[in-house]
C-alpha atoms as a PDB file:
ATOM      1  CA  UNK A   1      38.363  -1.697  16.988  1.00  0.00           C
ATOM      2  CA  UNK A   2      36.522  -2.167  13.601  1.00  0.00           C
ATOM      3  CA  UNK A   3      32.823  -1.183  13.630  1.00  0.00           C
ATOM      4  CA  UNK A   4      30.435  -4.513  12.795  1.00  0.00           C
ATOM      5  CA  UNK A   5      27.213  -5.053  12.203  1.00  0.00           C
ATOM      6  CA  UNK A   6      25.496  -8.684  12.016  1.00  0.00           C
ATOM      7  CA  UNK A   7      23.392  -8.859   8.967  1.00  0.00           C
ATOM      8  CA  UNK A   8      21.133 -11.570   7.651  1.00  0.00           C
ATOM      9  CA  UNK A   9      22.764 -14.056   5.015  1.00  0.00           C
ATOM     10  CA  UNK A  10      20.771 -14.807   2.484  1.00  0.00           C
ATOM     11  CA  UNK A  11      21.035 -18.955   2.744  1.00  0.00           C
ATOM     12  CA  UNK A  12      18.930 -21.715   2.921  1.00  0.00           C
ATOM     13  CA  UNK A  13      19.841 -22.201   6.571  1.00  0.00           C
ATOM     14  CA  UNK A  14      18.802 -18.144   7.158  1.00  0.00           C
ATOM     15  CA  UNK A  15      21.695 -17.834   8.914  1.00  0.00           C
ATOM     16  CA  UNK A  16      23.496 -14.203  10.804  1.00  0.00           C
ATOM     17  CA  UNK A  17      27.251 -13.157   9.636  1.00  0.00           C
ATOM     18  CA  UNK A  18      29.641 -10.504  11.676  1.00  0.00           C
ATOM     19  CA  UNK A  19      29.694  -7.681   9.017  1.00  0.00           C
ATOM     20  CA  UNK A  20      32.620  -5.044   9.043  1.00  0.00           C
ATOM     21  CA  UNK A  21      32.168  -1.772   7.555  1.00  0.00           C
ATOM     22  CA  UNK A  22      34.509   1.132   6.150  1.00  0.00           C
ATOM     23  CA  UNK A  23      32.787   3.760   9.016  1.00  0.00           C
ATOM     24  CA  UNK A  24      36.471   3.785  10.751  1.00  0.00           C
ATOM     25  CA  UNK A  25      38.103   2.794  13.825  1.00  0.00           C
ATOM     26  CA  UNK A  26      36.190   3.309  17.470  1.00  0.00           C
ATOM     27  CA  UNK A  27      32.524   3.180  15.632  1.00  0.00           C
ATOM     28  CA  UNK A  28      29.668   1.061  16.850  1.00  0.00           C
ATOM     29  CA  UNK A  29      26.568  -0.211  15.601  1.00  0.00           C
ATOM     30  CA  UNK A  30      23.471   1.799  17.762  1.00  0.00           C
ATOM     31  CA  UNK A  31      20.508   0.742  15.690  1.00  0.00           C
ATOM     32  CA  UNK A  32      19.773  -1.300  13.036  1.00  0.00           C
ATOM     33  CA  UNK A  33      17.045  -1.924  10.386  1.00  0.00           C
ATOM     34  CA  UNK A  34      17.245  -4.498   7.590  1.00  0.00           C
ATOM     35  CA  UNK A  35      15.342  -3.660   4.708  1.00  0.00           C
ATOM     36  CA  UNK A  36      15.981  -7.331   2.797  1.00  0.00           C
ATOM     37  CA  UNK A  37      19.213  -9.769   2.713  1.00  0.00           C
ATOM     38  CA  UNK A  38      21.110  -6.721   1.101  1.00  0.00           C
ATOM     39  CA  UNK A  39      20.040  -3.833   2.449  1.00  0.00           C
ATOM     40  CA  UNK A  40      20.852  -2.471   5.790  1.00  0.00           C
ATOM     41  CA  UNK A  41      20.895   0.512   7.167  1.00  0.00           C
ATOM     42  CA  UNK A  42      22.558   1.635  10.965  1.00  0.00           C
ATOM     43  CA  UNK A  43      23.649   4.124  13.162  1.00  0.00           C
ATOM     44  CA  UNK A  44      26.899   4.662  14.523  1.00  0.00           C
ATOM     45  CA  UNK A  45      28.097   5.662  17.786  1.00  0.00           C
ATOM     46  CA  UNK A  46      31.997   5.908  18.597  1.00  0.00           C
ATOM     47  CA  UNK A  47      34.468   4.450  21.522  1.00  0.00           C
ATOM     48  CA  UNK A  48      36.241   6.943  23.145  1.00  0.00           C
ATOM     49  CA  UNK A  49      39.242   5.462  25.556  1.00  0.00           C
ATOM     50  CA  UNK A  50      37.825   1.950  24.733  1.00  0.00           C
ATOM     51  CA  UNK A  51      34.918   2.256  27.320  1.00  0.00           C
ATOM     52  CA  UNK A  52      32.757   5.284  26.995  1.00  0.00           C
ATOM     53  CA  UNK A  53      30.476   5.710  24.164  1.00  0.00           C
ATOM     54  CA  UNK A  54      29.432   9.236  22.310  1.00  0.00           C
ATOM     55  CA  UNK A  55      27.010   9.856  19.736  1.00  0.00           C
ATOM     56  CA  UNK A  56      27.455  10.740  16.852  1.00  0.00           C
ATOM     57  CA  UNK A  57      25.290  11.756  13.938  1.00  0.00           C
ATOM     58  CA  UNK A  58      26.170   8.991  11.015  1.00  0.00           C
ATOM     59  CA  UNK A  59      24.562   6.032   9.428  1.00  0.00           C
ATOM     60  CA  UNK A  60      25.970   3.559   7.401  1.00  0.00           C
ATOM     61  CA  UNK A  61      24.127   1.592   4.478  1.00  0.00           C
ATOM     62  CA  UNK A  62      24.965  -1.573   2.241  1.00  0.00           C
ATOM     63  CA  UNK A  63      22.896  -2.654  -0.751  1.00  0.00           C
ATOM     64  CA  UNK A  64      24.767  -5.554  -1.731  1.00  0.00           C
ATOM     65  CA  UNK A  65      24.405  -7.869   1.428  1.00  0.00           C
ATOM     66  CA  UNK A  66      27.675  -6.099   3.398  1.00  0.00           C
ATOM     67  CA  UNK A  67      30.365  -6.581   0.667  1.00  0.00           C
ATOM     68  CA  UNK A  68      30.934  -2.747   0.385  1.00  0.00           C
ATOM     69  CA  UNK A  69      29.279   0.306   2.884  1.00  0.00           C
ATOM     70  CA  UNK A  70      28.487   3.915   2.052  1.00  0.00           C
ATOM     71  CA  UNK A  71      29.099   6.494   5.282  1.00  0.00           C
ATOM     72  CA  UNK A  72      26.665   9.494   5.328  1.00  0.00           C
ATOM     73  CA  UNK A  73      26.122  12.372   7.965  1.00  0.00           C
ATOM     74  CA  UNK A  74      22.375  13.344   9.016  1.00  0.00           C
ATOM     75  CA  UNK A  75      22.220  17.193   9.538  1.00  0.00           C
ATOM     76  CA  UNK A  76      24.871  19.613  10.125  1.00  0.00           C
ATOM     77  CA  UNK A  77      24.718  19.471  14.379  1.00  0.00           C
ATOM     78  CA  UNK A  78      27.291  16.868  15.456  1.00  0.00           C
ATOM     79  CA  UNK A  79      25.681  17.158  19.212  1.00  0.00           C
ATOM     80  CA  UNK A  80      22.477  15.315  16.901  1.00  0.00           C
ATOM     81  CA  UNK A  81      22.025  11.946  18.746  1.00  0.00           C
ATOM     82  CA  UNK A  82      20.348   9.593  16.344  1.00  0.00           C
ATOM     83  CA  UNK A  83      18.174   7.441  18.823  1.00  0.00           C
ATOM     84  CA  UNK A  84      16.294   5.167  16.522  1.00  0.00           C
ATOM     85  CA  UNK A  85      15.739   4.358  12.295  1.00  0.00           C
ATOM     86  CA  UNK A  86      13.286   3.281  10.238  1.00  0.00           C
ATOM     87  CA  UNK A  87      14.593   1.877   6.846  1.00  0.00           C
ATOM     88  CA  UNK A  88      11.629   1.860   4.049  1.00  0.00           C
ATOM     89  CA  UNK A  89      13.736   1.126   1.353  1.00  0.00           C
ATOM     90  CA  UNK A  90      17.610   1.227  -0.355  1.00  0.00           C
ATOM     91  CA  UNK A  91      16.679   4.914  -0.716  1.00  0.00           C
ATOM     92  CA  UNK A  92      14.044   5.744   2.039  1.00  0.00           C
ATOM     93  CA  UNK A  93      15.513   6.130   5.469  1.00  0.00           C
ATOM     94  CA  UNK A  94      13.514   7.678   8.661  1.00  0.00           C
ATOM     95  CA  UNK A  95      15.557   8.965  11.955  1.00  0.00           C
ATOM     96  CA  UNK A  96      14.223  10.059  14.976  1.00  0.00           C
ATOM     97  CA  UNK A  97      16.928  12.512  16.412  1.00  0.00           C
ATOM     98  CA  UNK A  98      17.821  13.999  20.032  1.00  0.00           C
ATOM     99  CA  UNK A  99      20.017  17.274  20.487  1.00  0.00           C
ATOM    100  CA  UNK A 100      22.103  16.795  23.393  1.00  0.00           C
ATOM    101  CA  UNK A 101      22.474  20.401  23.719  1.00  0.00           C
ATOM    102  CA  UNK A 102      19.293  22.098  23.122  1.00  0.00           C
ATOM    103  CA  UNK A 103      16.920  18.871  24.391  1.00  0.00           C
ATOM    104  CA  UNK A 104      15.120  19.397  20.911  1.00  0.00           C
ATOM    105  CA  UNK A 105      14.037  16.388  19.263  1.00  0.00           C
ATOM    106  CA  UNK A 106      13.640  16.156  15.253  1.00  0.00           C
ATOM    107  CA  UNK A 107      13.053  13.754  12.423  1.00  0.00           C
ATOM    108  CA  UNK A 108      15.472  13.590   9.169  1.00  0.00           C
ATOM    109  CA  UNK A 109      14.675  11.655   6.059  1.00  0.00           C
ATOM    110  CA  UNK A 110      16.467  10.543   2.914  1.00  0.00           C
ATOM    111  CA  UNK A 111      14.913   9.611  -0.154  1.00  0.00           C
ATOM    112  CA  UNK A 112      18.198   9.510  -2.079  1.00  0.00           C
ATOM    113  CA  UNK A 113      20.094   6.730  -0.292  1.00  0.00           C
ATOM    114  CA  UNK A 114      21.488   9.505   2.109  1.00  0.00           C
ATOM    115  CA  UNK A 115      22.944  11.656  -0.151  1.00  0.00           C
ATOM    116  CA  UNK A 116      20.966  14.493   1.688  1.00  0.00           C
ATOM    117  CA  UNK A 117      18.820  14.214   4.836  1.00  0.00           C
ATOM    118  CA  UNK A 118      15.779  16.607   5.127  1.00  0.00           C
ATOM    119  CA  UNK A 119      14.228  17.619   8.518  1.00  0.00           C
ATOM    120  CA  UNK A 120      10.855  16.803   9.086  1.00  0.00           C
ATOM    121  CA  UNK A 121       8.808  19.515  10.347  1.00  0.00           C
ATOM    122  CA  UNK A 122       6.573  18.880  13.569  1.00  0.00           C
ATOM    123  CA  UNK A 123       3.210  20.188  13.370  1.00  0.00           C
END
């Protein structure tokens, strides 16, 4: 199964198109947040045995409208379950985060276009 994402086209009718990404086989689209017509940003979570879902702790991006996708991991903790995004910009990229092993939440953000995802300190 190829991961998809619908994105917005940018025509006149304003119309949605099935997207496929290079994420891999067995990966879904969890959340999504459209910063324009060619910028997207989502996270993944993967099929395992065709029916049951696990998180995982990946996001995709596109900046030119879904013609080519970038994968990048948040953090170093695959057990990091990535339970919602806020995209600001082709660069800027917010993520609210749940630990399914230690029940700690966190908050990650890139400001390079998720070439490196800092965590957010909770005060």
């Amino acid at each position: 199964m190829l991961f998809t994402a619908l994105l917005f086209s940018a025509t006149l009718s304003a119309q949605w198109a099935l997207q496929k990404t290079n994420a891999g086989d067995n990966y879904n689209t969890l959340w999504v947040d459209a910063v324009d017509a060619n910028t997207v940003w989502a996270s993944l979570d993967q099929t395992i045995d065709g029916s049951y879902f696990i998180a995982v702790n990946k996001v995709v991006r596109t900046v030119d409208g879904g013609r080519t996708w970038t994968t990048h991991t948040v953090g170093t903790d695959p057990k990091d379950f990535i339970t919602s995004i806020y995209a600001r910009s082709a660069q800027e990229l917010w993520l609210v985060v749940w630990n399914q092993s230690s029940y700690i939440g966190k908050i990650f953000v890139t400001k390079n276009g998720g070439q490196t995802f800092e965590q957010k300190g909770l005060n």
